[in-house]
PDB file of N, CA and C in Angstrom:
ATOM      1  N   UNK A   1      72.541  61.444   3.126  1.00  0.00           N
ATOM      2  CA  UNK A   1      71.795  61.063   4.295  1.00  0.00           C
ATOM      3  C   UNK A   1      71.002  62.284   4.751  1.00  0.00           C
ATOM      4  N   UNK A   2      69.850  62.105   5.603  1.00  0.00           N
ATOM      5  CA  UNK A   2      68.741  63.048   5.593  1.00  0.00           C
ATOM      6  C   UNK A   2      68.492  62.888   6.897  1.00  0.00           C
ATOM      7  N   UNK A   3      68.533  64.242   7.625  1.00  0.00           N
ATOM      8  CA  UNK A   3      67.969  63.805   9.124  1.00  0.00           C
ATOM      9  C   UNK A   3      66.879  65.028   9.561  1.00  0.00           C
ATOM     10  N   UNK A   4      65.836  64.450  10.138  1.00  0.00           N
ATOM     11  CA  UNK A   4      64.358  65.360  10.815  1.00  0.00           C
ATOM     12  C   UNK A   4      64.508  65.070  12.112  1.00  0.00           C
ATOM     13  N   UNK A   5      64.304  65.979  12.763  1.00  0.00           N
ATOM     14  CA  UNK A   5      64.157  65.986  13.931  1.00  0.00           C
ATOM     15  C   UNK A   5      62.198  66.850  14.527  1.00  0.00           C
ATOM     16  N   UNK A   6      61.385  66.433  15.413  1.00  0.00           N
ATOM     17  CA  UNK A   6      60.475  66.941  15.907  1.00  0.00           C
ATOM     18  C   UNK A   6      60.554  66.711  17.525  1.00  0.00           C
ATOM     19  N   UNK A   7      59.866  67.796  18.085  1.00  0.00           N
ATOM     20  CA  UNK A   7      59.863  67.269  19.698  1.00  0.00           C
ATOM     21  C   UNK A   7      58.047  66.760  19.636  1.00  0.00           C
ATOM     22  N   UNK A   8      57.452  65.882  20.516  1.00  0.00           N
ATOM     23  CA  UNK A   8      56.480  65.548  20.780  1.00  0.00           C
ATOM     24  C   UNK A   8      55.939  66.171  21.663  1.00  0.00           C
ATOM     25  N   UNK A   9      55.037  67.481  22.095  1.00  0.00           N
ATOM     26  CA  UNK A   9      54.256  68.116  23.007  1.00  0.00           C
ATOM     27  C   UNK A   9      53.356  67.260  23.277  1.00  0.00           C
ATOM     28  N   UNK A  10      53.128  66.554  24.679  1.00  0.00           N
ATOM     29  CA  UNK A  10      52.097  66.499  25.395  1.00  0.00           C
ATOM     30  C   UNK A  10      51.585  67.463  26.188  1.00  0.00           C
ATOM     31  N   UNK A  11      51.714  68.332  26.020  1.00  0.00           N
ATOM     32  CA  UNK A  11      50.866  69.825  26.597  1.00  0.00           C
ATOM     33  C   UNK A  11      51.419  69.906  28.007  1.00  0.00           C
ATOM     34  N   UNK A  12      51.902  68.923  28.726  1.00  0.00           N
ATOM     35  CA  UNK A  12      52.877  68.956  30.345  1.00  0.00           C
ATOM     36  C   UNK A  12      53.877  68.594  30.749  1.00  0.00           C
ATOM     37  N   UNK A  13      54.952  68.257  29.557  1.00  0.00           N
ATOM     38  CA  UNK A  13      56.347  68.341  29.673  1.00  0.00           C
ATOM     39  C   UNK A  13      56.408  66.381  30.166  1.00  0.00           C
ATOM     40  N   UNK A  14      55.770  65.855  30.102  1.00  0.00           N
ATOM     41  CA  UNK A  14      55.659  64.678  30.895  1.00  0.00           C
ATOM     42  C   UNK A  14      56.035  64.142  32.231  1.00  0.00           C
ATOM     43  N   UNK A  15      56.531  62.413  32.524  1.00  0.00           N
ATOM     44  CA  UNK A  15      57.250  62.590  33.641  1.00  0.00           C
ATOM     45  C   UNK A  15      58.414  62.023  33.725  1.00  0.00           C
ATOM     46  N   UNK A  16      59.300  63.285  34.297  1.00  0.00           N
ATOM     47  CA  UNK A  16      60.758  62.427  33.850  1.00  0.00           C
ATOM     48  C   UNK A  16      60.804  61.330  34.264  1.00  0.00           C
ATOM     49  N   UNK A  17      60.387  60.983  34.873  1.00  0.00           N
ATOM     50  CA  UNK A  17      61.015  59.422  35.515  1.00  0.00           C
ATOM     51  C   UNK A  17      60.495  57.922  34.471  1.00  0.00           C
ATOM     52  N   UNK A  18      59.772  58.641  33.808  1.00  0.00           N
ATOM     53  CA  UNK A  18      59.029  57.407  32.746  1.00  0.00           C
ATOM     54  C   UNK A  18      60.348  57.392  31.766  1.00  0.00           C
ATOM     55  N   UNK A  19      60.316  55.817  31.337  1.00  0.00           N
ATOM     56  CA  UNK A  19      61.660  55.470  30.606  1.00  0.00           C
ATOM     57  C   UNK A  19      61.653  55.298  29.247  1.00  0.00           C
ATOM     58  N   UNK A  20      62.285  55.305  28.556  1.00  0.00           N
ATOM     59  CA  UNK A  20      62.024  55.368  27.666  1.00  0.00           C
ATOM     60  C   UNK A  20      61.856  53.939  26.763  1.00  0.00           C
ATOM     61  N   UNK A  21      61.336  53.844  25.983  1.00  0.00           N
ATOM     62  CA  UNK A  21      61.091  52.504  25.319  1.00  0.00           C
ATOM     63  C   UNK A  21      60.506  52.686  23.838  1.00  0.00           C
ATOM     64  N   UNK A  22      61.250  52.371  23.087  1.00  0.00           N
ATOM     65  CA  UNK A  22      61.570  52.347  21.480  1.00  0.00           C
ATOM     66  C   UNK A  22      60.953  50.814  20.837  1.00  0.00           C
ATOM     67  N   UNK A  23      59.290  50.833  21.111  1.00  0.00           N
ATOM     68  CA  UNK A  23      58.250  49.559  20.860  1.00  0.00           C
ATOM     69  C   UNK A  23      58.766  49.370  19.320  1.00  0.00           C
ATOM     70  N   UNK A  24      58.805  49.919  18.141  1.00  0.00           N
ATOM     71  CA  UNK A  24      58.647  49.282  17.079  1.00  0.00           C
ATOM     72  C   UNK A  24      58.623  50.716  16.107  1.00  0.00           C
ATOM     73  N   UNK A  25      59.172  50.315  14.554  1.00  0.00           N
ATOM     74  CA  UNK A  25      59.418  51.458  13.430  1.00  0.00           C
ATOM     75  C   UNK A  25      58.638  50.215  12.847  1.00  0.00           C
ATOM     76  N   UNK A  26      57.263  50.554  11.748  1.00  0.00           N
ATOM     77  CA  UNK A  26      56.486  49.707  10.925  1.00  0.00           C
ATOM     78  C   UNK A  26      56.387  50.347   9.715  1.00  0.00           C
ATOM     79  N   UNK A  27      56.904  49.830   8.316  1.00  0.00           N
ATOM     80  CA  UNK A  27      56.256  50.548   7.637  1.00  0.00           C
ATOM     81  C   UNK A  27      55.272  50.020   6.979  1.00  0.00           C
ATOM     82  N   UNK A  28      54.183  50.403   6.238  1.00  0.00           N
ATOM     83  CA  UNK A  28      52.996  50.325   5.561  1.00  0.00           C
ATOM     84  C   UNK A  28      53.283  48.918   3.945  1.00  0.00           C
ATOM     85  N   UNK A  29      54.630  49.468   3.908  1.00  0.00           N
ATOM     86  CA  UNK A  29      54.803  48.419   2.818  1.00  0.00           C
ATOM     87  C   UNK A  29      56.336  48.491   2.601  1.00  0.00           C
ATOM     88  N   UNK A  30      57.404  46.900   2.623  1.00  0.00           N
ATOM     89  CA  UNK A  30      58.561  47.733   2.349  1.00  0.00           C
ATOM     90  C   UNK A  30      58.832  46.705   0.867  1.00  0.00           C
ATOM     91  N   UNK A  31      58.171  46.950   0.110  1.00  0.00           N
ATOM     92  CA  UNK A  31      58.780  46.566  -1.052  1.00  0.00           C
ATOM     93  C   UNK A  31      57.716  47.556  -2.015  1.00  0.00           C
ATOM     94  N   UNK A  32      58.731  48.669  -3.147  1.00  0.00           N
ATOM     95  CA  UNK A  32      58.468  49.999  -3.765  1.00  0.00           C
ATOM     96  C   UNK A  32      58.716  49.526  -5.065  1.00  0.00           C
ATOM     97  N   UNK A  33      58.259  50.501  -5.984  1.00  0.00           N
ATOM     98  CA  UNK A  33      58.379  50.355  -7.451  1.00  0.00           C
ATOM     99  C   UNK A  33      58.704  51.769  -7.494  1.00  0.00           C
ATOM    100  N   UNK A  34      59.493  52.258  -7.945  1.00  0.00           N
ATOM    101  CA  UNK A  34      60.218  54.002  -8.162  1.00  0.00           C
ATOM    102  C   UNK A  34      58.934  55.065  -8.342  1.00  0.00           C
ATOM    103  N   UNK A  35      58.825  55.949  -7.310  1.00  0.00           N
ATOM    104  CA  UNK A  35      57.595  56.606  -8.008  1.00  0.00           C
ATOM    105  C   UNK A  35      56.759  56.634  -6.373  1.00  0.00           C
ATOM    106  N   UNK A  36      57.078  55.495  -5.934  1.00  0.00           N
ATOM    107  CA  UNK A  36      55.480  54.792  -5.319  1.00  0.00           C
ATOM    108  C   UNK A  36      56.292  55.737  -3.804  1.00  0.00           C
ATOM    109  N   UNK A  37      55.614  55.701  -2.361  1.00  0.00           N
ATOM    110  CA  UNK A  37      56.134  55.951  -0.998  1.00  0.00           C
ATOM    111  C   UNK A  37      55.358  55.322  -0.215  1.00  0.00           C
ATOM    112  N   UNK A  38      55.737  55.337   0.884  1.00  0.00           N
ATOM    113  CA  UNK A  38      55.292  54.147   2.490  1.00  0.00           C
ATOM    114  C   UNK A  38      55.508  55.060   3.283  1.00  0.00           C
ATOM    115  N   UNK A  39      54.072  54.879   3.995  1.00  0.00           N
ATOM    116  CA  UNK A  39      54.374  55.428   5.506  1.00  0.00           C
ATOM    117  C   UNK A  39      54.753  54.990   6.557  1.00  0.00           C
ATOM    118  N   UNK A  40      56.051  55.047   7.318  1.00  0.00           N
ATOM    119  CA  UNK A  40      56.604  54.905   8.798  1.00  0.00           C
ATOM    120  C   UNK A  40      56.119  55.334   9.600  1.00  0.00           C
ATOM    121  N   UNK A  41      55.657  54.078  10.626  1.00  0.00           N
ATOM    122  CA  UNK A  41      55.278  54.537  11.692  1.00  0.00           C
ATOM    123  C   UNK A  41      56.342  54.386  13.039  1.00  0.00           C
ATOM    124  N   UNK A  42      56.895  55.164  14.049  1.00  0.00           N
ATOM    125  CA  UNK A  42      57.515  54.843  15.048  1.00  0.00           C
ATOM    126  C   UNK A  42      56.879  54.871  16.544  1.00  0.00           C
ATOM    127  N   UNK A  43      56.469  53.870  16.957  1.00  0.00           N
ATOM    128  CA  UNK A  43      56.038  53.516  18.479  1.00  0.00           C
ATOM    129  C   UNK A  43      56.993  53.398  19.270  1.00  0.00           C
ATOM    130  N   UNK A  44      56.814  54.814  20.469  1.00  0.00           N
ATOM    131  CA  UNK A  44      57.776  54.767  21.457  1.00  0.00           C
ATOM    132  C   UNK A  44      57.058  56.079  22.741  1.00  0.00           C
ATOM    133  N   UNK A  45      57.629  55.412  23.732  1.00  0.00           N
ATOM    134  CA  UNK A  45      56.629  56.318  24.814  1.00  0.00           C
ATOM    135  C   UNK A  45      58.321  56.626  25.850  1.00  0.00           C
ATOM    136  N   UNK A  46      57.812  57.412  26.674  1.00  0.00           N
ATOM    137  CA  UNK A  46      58.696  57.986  27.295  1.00  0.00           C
ATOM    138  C   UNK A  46      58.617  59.484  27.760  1.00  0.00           C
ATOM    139  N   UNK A  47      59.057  60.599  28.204  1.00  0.00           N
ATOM    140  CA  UNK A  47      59.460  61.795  28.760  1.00  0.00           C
ATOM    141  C   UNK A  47      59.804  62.191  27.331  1.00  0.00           C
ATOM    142  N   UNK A  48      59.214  63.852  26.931  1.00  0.00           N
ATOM    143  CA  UNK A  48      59.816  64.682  26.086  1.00  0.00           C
ATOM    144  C   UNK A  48      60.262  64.017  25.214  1.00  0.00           C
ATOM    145  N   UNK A  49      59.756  63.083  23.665  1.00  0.00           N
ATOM    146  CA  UNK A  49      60.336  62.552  23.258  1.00  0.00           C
ATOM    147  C   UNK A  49      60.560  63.462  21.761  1.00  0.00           C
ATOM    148  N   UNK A  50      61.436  62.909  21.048  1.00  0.00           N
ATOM    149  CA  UNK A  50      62.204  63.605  20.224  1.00  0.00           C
ATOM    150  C   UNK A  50      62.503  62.217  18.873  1.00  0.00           C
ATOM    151  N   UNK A  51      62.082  63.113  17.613  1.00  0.00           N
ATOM    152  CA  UNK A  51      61.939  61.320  16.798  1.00  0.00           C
ATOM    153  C   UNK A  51      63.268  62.473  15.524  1.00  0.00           C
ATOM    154  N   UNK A  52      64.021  61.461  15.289  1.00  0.00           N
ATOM    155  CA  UNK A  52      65.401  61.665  14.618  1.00  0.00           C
ATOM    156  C   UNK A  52      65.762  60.871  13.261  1.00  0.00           C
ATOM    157  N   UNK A  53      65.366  61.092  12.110  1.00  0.00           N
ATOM    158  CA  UNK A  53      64.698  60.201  10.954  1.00  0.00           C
ATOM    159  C   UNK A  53      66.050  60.253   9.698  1.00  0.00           C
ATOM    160  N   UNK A  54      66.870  59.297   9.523  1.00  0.00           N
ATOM    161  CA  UNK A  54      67.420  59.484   8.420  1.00  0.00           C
ATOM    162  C   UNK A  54      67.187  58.228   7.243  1.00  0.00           C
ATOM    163  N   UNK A  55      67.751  58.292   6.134  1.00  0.00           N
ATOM    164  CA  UNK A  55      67.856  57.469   4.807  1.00  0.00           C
ATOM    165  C   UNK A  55      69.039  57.560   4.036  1.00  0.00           C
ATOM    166  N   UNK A  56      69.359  56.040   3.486  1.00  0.00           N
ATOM    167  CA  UNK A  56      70.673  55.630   2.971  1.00  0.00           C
ATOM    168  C   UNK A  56      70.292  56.406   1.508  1.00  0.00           C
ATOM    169  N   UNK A  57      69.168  56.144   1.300  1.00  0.00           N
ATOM    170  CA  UNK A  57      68.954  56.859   0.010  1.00  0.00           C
ATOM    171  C   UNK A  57      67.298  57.463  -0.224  1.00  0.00           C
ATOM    172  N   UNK A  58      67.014  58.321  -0.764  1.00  0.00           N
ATOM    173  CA  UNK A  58      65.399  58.941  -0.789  1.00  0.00           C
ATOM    174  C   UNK A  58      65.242  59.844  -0.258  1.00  0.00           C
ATOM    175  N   UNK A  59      64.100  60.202   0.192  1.00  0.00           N
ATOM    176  CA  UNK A  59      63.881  61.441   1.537  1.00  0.00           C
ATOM    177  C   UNK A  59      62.848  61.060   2.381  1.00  0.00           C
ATOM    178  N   UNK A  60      62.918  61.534   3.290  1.00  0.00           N
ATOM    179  CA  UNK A  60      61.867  61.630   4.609  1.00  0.00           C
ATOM    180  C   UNK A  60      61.074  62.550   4.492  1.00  0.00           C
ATOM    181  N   UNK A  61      59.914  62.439   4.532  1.00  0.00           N
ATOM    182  CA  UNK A  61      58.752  63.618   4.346  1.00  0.00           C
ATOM    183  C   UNK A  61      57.960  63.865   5.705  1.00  0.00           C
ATOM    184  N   UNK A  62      58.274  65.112   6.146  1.00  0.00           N
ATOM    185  CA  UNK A  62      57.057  64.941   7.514  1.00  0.00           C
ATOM    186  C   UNK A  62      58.290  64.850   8.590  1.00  0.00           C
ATOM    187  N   UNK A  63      57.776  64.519   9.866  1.00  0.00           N
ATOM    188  CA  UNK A  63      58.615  64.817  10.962  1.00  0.00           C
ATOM    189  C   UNK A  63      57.294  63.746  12.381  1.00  0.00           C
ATOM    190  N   UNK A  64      58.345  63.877  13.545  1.00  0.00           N
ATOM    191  CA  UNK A  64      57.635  63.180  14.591  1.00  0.00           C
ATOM    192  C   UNK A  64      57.539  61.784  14.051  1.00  0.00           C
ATOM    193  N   UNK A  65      56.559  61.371  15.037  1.00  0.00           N
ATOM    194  CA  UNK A  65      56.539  59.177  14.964  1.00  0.00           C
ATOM    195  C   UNK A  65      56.098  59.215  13.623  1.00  0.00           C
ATOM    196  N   UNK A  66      55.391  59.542  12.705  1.00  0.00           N
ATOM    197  CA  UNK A  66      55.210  59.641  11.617  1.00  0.00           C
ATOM    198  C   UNK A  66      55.248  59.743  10.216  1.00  0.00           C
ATOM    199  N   UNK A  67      56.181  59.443   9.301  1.00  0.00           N
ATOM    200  CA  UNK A  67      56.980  60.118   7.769  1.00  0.00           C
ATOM    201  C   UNK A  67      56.306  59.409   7.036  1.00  0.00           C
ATOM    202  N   UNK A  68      56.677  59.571   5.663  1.00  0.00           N
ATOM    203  CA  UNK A  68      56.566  59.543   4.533  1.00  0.00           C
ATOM    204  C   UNK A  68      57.446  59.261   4.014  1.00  0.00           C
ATOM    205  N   UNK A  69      58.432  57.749   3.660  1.00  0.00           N
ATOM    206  CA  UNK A  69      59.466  57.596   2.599  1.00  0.00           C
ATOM    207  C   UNK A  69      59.016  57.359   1.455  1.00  0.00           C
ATOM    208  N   UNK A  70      59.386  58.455   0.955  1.00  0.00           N
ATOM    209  CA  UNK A  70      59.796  58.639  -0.986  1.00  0.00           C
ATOM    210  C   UNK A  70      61.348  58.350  -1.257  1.00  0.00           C
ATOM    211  N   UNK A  71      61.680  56.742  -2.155  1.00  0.00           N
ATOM    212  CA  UNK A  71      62.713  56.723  -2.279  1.00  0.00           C
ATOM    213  C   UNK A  71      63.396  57.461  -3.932  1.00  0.00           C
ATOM    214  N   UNK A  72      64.771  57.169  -3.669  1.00  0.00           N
ATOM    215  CA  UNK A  72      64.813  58.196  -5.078  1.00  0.00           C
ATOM    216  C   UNK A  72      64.866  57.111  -6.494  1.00  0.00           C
ATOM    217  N   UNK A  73      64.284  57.726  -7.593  1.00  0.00           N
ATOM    218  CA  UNK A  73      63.739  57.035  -8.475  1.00  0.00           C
ATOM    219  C   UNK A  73      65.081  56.257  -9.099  1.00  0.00           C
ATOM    220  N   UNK A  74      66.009  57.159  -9.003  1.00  0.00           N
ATOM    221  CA  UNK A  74      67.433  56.397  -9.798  1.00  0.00           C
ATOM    222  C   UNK A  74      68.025  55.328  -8.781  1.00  0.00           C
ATOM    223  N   UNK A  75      67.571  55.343  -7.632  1.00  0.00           N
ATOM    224  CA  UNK A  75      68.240  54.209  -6.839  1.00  0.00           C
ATOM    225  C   UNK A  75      67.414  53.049  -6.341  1.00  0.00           C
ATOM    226  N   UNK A  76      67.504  51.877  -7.312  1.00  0.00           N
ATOM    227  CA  UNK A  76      66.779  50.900  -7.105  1.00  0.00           C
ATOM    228  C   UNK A  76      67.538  49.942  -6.266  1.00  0.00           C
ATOM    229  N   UNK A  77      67.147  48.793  -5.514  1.00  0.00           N
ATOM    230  CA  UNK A  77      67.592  48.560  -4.073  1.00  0.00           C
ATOM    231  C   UNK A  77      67.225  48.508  -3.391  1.00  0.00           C
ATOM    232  N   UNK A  78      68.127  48.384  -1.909  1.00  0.00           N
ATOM    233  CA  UNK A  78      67.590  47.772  -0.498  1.00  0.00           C
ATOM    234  C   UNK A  78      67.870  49.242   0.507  1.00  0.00           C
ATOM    235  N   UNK A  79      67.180  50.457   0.820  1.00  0.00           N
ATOM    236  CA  UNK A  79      67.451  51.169   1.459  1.00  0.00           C
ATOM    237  C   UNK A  79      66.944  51.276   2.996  1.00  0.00           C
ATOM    238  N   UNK A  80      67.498  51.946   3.985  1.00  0.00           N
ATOM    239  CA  UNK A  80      67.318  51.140   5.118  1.00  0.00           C
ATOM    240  C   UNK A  80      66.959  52.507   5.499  1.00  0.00           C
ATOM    241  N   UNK A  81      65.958  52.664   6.215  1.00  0.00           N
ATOM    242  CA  UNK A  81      65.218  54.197   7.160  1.00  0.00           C
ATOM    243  C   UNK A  81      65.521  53.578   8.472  1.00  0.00           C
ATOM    244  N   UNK A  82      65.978  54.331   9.306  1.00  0.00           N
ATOM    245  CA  UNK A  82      66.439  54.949  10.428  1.00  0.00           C
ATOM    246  C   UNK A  82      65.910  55.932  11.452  1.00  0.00           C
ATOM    247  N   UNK A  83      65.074  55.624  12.861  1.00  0.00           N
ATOM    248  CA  UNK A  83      64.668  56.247  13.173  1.00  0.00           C
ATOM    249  C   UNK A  83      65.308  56.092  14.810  1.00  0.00           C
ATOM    250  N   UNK A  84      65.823  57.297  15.335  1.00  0.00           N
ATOM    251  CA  UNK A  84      66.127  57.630  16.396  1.00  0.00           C
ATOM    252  C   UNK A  84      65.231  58.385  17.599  1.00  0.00           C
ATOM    253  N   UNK A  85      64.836  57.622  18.648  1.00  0.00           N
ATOM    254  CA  UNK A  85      63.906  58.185  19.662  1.00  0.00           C
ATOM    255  C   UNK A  85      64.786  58.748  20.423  1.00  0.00           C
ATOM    256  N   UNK A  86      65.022  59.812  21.463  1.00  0.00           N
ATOM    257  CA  UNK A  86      65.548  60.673  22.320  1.00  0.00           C
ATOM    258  C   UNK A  86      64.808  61.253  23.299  1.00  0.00           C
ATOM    259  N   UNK A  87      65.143  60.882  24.798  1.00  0.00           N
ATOM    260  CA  UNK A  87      63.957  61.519  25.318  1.00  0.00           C
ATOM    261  C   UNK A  87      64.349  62.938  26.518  1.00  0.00           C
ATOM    262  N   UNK A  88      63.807  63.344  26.875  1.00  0.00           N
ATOM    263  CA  UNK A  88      64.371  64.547  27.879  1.00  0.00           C
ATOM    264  C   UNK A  88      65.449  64.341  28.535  1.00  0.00           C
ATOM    265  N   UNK A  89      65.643  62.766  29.079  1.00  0.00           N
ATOM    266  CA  UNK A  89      66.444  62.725  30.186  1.00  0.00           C
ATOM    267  C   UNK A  89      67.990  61.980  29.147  1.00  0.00           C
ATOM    268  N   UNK A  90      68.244  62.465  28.410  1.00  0.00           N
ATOM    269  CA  UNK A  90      69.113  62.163  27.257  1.00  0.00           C
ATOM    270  C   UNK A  90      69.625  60.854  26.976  1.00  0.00           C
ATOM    271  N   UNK A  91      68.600  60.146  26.871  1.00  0.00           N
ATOM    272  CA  UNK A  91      68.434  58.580  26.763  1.00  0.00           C
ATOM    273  C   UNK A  91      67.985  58.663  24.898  1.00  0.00           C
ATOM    274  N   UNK A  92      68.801  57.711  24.543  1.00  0.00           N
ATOM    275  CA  UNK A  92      68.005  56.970  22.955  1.00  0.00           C
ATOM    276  C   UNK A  92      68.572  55.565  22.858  1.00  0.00           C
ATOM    277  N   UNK A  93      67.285  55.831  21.585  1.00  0.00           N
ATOM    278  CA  UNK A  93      67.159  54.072  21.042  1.00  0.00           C
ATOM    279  C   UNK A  93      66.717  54.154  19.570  1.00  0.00           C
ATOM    280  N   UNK A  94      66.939  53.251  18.694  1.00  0.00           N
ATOM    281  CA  UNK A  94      67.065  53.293  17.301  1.00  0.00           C
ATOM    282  C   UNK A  94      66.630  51.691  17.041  1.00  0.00           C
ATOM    283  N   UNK A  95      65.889  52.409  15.880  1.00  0.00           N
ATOM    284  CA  UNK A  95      65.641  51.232  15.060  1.00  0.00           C
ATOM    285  C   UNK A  95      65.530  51.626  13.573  1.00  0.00           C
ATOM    286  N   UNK A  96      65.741  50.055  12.484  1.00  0.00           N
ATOM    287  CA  UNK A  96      65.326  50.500  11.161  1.00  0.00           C
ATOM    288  C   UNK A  96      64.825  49.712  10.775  1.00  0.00           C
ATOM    289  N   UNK A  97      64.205  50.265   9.428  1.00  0.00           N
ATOM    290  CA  UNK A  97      63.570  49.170   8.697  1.00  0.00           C
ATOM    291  C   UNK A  97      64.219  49.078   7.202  1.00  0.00           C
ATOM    292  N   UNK A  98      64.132  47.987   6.337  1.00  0.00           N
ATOM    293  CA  UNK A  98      64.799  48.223   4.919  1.00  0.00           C
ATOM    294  C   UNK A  98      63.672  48.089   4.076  1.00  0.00           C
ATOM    295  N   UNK A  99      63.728  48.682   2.877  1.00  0.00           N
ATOM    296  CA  UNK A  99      63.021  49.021   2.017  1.00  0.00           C
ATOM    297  C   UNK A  99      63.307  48.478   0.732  1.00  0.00           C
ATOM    298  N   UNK A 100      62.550  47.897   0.034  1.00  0.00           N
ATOM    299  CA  UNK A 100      63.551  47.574  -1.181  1.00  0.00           C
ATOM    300  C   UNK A 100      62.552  48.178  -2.653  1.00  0.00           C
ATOM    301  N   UNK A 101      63.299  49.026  -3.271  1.00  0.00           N
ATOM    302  CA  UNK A 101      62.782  49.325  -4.448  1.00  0.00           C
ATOM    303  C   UNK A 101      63.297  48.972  -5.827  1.00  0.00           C
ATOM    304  N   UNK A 102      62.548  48.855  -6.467  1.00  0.00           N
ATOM    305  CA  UNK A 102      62.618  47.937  -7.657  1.00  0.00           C
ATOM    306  C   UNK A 102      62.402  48.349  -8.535  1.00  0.00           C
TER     307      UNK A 102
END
């Protein structure tokens, strides 16, 4: 298992009192042929947020709302990416998506 962590700078620390809300993890395509990768996107707004990225199998490339899953070529299957939002006021929310490579 693989975990990234990034903080999100909005250049003014934001405002704490904004809540946090974990809209949606999309990826670009979730069905792979070994070789191939998809980009994750994670939509979520809130205070100081913090994006927390793991995988049952592959790697995460990149960091923040943003990655790159490359799964691993010997593990063909249903792998599930994992993304954890966290925000200043030590609030989270999670979502995943599954992937299936073939």
């Amino acid at each position: 298992m693989f975990f990234i962590a990034c903080e999100k700078d909005d250049g003014n620390g934001g405002d704490p009192s904004q809540q946090l809300v974990f809209e949606s993890l999309i990826a670009d395509r979730y069905t792979l042929v070994a070789g191939e990768s998809t980009r994750i996107i994670a939509t979520a707004t809130g205070y100081n947020l913090s994006y927390h990225w793991s995988a049952t199998a592959g790697d995460i490339l990149g960091s923040g709302a943003e990655v790159i899953y490359a799964p691993s070529p010997c593990h063909a299957g249903e792998n599930e990416i994992t993304c954890e939002v966290k925000d200043g006021n030590n609030n989270s929310q999670l979502k995943s998506v599954k992937i299936v490579v073939e």
